[in-house]
C-alpha atoms as a PDB file:
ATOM      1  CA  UNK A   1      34.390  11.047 -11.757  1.00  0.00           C
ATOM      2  CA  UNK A   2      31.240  11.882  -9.899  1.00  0.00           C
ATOM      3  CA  UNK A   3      31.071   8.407  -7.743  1.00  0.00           C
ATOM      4  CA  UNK A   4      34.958   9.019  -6.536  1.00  0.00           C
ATOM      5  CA  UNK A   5      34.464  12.378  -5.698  1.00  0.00           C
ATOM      6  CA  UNK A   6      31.265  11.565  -3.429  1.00  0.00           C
ATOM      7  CA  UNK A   7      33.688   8.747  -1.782  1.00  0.00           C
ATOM      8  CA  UNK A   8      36.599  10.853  -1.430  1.00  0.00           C
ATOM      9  CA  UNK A   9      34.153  13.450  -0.102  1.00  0.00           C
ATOM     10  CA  UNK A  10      32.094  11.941   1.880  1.00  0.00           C
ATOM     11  CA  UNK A  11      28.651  13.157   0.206  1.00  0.00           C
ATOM     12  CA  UNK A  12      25.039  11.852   1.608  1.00  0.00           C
ATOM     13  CA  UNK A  13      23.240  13.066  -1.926  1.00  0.00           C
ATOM     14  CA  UNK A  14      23.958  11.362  -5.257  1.00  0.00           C
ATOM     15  CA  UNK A  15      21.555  11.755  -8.600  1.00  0.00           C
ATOM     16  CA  UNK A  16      22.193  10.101 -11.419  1.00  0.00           C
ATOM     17  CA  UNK A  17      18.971  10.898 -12.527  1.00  0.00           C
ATOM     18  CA  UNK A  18      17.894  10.233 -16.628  1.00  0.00           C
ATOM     19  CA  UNK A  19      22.095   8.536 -16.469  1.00  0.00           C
ATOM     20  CA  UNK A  20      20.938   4.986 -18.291  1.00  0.00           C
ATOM     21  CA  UNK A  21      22.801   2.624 -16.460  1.00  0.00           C
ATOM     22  CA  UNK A  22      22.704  -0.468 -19.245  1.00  0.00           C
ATOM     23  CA  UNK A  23      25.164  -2.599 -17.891  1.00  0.00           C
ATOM     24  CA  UNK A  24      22.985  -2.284 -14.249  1.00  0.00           C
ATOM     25  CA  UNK A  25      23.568   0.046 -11.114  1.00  0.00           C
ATOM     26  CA  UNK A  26      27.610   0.772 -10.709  1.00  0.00           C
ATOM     27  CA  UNK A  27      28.818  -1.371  -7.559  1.00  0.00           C
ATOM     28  CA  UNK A  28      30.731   1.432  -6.548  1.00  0.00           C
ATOM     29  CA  UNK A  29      27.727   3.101  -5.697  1.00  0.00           C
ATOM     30  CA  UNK A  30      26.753   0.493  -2.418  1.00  0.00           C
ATOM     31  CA  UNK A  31      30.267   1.132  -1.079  1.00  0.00           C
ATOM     32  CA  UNK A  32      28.952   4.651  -0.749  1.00  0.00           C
ATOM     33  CA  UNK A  33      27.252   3.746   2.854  1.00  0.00           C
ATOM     34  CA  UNK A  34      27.557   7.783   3.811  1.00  0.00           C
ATOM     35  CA  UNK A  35      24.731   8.235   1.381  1.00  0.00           C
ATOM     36  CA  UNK A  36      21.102   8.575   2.671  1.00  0.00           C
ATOM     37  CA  UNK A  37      19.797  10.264  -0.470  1.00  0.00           C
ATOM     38  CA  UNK A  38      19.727   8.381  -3.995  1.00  0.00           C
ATOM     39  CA  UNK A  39      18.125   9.794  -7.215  1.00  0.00           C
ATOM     40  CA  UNK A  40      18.267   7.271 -10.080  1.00  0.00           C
ATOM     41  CA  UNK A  41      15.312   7.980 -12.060  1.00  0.00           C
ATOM     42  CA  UNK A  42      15.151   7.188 -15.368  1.00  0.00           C
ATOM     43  CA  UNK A  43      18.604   4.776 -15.075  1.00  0.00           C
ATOM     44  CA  UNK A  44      16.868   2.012 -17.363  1.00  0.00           C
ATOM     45  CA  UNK A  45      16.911  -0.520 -14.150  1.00  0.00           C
ATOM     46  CA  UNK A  46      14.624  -2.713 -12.701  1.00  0.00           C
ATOM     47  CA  UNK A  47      16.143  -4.248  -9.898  1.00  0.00           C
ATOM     48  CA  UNK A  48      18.302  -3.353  -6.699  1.00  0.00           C
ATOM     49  CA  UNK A  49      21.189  -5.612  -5.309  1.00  0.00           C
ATOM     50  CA  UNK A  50      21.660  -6.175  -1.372  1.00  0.00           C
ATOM     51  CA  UNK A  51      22.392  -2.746   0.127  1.00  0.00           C
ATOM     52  CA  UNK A  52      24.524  -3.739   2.831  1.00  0.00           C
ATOM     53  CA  UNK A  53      25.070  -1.367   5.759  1.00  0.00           C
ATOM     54  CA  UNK A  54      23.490   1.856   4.340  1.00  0.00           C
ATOM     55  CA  UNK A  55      20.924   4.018   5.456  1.00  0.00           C
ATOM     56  CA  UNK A  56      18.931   5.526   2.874  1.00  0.00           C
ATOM     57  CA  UNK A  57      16.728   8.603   4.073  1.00  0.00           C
ATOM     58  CA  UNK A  58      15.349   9.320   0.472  1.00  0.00           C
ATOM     59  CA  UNK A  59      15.016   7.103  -2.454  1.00  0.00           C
ATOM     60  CA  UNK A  60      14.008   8.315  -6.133  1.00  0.00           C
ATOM     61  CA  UNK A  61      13.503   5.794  -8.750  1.00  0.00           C
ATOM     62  CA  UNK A  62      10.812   7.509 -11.245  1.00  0.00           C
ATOM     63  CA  UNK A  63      10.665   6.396 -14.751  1.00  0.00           C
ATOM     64  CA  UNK A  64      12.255   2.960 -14.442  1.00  0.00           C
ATOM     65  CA  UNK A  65      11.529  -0.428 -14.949  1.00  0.00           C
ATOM     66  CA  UNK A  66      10.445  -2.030 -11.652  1.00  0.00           C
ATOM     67  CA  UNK A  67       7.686  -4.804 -11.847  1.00  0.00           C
ATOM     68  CA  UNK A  68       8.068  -5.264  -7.851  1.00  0.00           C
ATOM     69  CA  UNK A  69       9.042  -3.172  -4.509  1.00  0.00           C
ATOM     70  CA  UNK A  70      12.745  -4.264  -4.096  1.00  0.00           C
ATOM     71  CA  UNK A  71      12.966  -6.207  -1.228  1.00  0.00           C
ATOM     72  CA  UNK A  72      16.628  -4.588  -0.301  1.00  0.00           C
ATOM     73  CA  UNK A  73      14.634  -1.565   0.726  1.00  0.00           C
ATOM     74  CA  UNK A  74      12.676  -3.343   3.306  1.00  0.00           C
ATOM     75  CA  UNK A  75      15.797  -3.761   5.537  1.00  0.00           C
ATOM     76  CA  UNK A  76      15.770   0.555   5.959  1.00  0.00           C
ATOM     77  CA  UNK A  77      12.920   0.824   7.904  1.00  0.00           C
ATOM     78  CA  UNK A  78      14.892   2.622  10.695  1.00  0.00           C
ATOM     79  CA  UNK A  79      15.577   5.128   7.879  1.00  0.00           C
ATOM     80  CA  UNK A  80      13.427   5.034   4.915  1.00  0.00           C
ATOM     81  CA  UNK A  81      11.104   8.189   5.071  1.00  0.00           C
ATOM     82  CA  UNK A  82      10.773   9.367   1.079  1.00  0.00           C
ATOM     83  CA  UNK A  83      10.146   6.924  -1.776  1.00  0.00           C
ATOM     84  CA  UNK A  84       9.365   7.994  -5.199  1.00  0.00           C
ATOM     85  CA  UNK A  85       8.520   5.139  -7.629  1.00  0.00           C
ATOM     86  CA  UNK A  86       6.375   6.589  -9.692  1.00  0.00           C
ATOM     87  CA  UNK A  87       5.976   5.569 -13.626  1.00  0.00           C
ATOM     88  CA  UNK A  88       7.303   2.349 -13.130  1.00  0.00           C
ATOM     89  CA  UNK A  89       5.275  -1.509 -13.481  1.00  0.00           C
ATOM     90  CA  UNK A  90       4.630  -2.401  -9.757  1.00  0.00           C
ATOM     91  CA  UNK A  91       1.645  -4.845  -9.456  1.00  0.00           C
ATOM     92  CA  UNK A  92       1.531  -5.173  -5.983  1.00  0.00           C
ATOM     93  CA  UNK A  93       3.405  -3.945  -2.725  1.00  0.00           C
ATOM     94  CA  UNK A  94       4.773  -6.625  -0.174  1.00  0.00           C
ATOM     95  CA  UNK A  95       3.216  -7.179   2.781  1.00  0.00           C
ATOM     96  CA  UNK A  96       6.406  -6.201   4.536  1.00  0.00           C
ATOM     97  CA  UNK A  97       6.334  -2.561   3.178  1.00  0.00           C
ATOM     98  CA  UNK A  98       4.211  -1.917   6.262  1.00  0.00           C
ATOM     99  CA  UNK A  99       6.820  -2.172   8.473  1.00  0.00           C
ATOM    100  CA  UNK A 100       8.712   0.629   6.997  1.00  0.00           C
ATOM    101  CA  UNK A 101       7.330   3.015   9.941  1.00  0.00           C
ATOM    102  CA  UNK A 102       9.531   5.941   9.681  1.00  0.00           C
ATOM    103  CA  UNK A 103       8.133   6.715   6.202  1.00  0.00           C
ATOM    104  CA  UNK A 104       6.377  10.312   5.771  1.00  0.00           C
ATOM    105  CA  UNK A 105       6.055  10.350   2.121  1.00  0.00           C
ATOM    106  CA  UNK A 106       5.264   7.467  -0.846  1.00  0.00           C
ATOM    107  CA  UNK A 107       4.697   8.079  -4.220  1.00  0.00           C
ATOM    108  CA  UNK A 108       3.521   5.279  -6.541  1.00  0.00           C
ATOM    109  CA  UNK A 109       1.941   7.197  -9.394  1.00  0.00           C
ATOM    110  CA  UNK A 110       1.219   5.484 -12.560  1.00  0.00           C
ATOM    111  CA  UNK A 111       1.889   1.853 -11.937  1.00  0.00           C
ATOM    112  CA  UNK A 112      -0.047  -1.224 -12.263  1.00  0.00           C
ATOM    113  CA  UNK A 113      -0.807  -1.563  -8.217  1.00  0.00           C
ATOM    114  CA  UNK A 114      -4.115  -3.663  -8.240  1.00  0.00           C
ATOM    115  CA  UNK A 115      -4.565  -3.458  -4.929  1.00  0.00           C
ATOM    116  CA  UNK A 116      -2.647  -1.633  -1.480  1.00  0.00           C
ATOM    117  CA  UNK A 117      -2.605  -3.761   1.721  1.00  0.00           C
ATOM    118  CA  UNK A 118      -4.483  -2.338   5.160  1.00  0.00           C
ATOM    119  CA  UNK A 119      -1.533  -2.154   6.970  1.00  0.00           C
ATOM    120  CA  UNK A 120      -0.361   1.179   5.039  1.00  0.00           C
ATOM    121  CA  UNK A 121      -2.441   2.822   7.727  1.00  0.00           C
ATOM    122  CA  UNK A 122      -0.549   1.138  10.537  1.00  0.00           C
ATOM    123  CA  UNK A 123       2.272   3.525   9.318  1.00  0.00           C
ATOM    124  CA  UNK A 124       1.785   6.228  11.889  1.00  0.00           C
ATOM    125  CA  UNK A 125       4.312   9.157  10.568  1.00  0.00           C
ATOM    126  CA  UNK A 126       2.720   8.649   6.825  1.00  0.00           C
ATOM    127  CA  UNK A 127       1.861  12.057   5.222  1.00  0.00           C
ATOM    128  CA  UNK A 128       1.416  11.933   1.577  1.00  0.00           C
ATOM    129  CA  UNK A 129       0.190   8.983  -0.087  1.00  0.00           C
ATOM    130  CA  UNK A 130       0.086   9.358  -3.849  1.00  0.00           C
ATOM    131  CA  UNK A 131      -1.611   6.621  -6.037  1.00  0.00           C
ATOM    132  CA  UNK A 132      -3.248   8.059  -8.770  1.00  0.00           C
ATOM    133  CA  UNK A 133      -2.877   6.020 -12.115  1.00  0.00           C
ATOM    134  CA  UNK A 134      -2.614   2.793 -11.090  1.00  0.00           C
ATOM    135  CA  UNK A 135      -5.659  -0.110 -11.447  1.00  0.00           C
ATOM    136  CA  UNK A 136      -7.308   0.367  -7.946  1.00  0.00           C
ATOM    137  CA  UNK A 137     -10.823  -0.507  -7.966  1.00  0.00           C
ATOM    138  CA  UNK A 138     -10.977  -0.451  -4.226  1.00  0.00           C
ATOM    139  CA  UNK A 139      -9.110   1.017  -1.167  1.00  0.00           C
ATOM    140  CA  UNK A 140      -8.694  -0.274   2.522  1.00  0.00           C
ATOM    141  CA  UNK A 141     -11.038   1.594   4.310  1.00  0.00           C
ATOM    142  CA  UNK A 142      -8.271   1.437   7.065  1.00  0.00           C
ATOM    143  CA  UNK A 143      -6.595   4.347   5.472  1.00  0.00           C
ATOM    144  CA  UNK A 144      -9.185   7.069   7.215  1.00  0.00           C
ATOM    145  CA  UNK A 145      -7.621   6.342  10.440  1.00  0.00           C
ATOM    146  CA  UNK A 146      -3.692   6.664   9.070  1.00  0.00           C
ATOM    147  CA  UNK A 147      -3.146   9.712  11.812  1.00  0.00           C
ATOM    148  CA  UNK A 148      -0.544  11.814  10.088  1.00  0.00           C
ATOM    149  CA  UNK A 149      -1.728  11.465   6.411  1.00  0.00           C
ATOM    150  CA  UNK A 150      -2.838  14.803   4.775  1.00  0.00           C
ATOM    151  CA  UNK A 151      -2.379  14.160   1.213  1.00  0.00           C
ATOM    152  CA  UNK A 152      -3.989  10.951  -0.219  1.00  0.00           C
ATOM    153  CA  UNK A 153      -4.179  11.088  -4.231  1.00  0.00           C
ATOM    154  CA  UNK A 154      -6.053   8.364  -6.012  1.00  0.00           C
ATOM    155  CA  UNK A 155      -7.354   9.775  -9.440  1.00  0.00           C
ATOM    156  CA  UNK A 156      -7.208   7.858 -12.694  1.00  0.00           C
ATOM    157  CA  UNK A 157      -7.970   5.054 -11.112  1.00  0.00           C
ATOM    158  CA  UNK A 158     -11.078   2.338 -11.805  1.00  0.00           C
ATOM    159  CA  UNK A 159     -12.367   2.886  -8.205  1.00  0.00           C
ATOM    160  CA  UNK A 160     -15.987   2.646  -8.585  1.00  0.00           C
ATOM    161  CA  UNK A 161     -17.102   2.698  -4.368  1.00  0.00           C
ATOM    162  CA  UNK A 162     -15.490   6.296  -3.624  1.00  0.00           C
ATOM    163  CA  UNK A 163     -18.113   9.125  -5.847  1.00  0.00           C
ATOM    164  CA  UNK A 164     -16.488  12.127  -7.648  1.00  0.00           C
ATOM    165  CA  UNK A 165     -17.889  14.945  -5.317  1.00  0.00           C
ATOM    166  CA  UNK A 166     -15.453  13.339  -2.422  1.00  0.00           C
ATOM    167  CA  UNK A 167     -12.750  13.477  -4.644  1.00  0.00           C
ATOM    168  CA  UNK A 168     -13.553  16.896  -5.321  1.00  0.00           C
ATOM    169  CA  UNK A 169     -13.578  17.667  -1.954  1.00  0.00           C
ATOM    170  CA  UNK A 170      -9.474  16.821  -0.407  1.00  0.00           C
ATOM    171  CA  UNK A 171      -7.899  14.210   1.350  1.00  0.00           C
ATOM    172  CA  UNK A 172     -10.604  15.079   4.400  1.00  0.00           C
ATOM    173  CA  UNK A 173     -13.467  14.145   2.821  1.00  0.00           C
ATOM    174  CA  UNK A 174     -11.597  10.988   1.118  1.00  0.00           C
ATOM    175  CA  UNK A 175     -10.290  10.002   4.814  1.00  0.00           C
ATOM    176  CA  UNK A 176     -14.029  10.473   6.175  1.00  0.00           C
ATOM    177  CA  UNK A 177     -15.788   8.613   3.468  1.00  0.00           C
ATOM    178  CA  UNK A 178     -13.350   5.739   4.288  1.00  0.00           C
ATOM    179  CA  UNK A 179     -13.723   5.994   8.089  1.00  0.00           C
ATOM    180  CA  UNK A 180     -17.352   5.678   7.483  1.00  0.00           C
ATOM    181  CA  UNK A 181     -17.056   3.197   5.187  1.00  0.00           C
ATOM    182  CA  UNK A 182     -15.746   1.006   7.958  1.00  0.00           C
ATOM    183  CA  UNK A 183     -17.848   0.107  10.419  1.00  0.00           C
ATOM    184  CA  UNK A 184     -17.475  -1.489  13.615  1.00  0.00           C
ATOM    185  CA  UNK A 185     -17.988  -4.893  13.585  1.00  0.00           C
ATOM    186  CA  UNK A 186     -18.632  -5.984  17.342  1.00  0.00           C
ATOM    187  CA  UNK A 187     -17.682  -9.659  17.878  1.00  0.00           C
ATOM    188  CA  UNK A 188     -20.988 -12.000  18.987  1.00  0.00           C
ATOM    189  CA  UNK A 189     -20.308 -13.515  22.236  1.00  0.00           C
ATOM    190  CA  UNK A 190     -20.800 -17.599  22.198  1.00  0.00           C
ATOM    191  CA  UNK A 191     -23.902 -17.889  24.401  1.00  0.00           C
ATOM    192  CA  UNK A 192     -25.588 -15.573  21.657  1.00  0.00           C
ATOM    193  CA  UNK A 193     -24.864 -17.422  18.668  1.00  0.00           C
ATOM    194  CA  UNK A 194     -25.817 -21.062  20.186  1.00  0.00           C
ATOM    195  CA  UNK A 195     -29.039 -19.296  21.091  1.00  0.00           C
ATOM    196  CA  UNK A 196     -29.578 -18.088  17.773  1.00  0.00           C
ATOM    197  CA  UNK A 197     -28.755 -21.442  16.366  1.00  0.00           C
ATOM    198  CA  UNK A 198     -30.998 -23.392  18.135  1.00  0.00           C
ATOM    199  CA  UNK A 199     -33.712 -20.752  17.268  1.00  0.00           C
ATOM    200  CA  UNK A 200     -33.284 -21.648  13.385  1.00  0.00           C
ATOM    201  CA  UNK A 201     -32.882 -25.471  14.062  1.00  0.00           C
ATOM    202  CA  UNK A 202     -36.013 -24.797  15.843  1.00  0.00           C
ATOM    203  CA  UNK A 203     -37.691 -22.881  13.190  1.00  0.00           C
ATOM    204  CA  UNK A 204     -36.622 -25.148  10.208  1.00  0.00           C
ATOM    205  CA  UNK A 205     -38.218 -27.897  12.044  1.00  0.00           C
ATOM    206  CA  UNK A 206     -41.322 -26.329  12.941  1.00  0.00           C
ATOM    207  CA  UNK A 207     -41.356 -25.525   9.059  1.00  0.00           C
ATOM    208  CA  UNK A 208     -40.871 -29.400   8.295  1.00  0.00           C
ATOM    209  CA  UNK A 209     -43.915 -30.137  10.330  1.00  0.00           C
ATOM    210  CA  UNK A 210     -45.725 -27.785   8.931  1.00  0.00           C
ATOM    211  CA  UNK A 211     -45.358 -28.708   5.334  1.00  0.00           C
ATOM    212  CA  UNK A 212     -45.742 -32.798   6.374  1.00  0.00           C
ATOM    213  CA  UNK A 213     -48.941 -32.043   7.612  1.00  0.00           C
ATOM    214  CA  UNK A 214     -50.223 -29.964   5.124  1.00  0.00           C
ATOM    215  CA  UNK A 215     -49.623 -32.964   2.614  1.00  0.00           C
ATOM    216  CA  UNK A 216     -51.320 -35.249   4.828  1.00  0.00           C
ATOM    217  CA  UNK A 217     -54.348 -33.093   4.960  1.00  0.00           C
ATOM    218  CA  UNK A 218     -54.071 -32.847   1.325  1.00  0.00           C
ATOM    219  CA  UNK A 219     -53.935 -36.094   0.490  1.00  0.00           C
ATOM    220  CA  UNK A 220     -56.927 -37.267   2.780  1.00  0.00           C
END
């Protein structure tokens, strides 16, 4: 079969793509650890085991039924570079999935992400970023510095903050509009702020004092 002639081979690229794997993902296929690319879209999983000493490159998994990032993935960061979950149920990404710095392309189309963490622009070699149909109603303004990206897609999407003509426009004018949406936020040094403190305990005295003697003046 396919899986014995990859091991007796020694192939790096296996799809099983639209193969419905009901009884779960073949264990044969994690003694495979020549592999770097894996295509199992459309298997009918939702769920990864341990991977154990491979090193994935590329991983496909469109049209499945994943409800989170599988944390065995996490351990390839000296690898990882493609991932393609697309039409699958992730709610959220972990806040480990930024440290999966050799990646140069993601695709999470049409899940239920609610929200993407900052640290996706701390991945330096990112590329293409592709988002659209998912329930974003905001994005980290963080993302207009990711160096490398060129290809941010976030369309059918509830984002209210980012307005259609920038859409229009490319993943430019999207990366601007964020990197002017952030601004720089310079931190007040302490000598300031106990100055300006005392200047509104001050104030909200002076007020007090104010207002007592108007009612004494009213009342005599």
């Amino acid at each position: 079969d396919l899986l014995a002639d990859l091991l007796a081979s020694g192939g790096s690229t296996l799809t099983l793509a639209k193969t419905p794997l009901k009884r779960g993902v073949p264990p044969t296929i994690w003694k495979l650890t020549q592999l770097t690319r894996l295509d199992l879209s459309g298997a009918c999983i939702g769920a990864l085991p341990a991977l154990g000493s491979m090193q994935l490159t590329h991983v496909v998994m469109r049209r499945n039924a994943f409800a989170a990032f599988p944390e065995a993935l996490l351990a390839m960061a000296p690898s990882l570079s493609f991932v393609d979950f697309s039409y699958n149920r992730i709610r959220e990404l972990p806040r480990a999935f930024g440290t999966l710095t050799n990646l140069h392309v993601v695709n999470f189309e049409y899940n239920c992400l609610r929200e993407i963490n900052a640290n996706l622009a701390a991945l330096t070699k990112l590329e293409a970023l592709e988002l659209t149909g998912n329930e974003l109603i905001a994005v980290p303004p963080e993302l207009g510095h990711a160096p490398a990206l060129w290809r941010l897609r976030l369309g059918d999407n509830p984002i209210m903050s980012i307005p259609a003509e920038v859409y229009h426009r490319g993943t430019a004018a999207l990366k601007q509009f964020l990197t002017d949406s952030s601004p720089l936020t310079l931190p007040v040094p302490p000598s300031t702020l106990r100055s300006d403190l005392q200047r509104l305990h001050a104030q909200e005295t002076g007020d007090r004092l104010d207002c007592l003697v108007h009612c004494v003046n009213d009342r005599g």
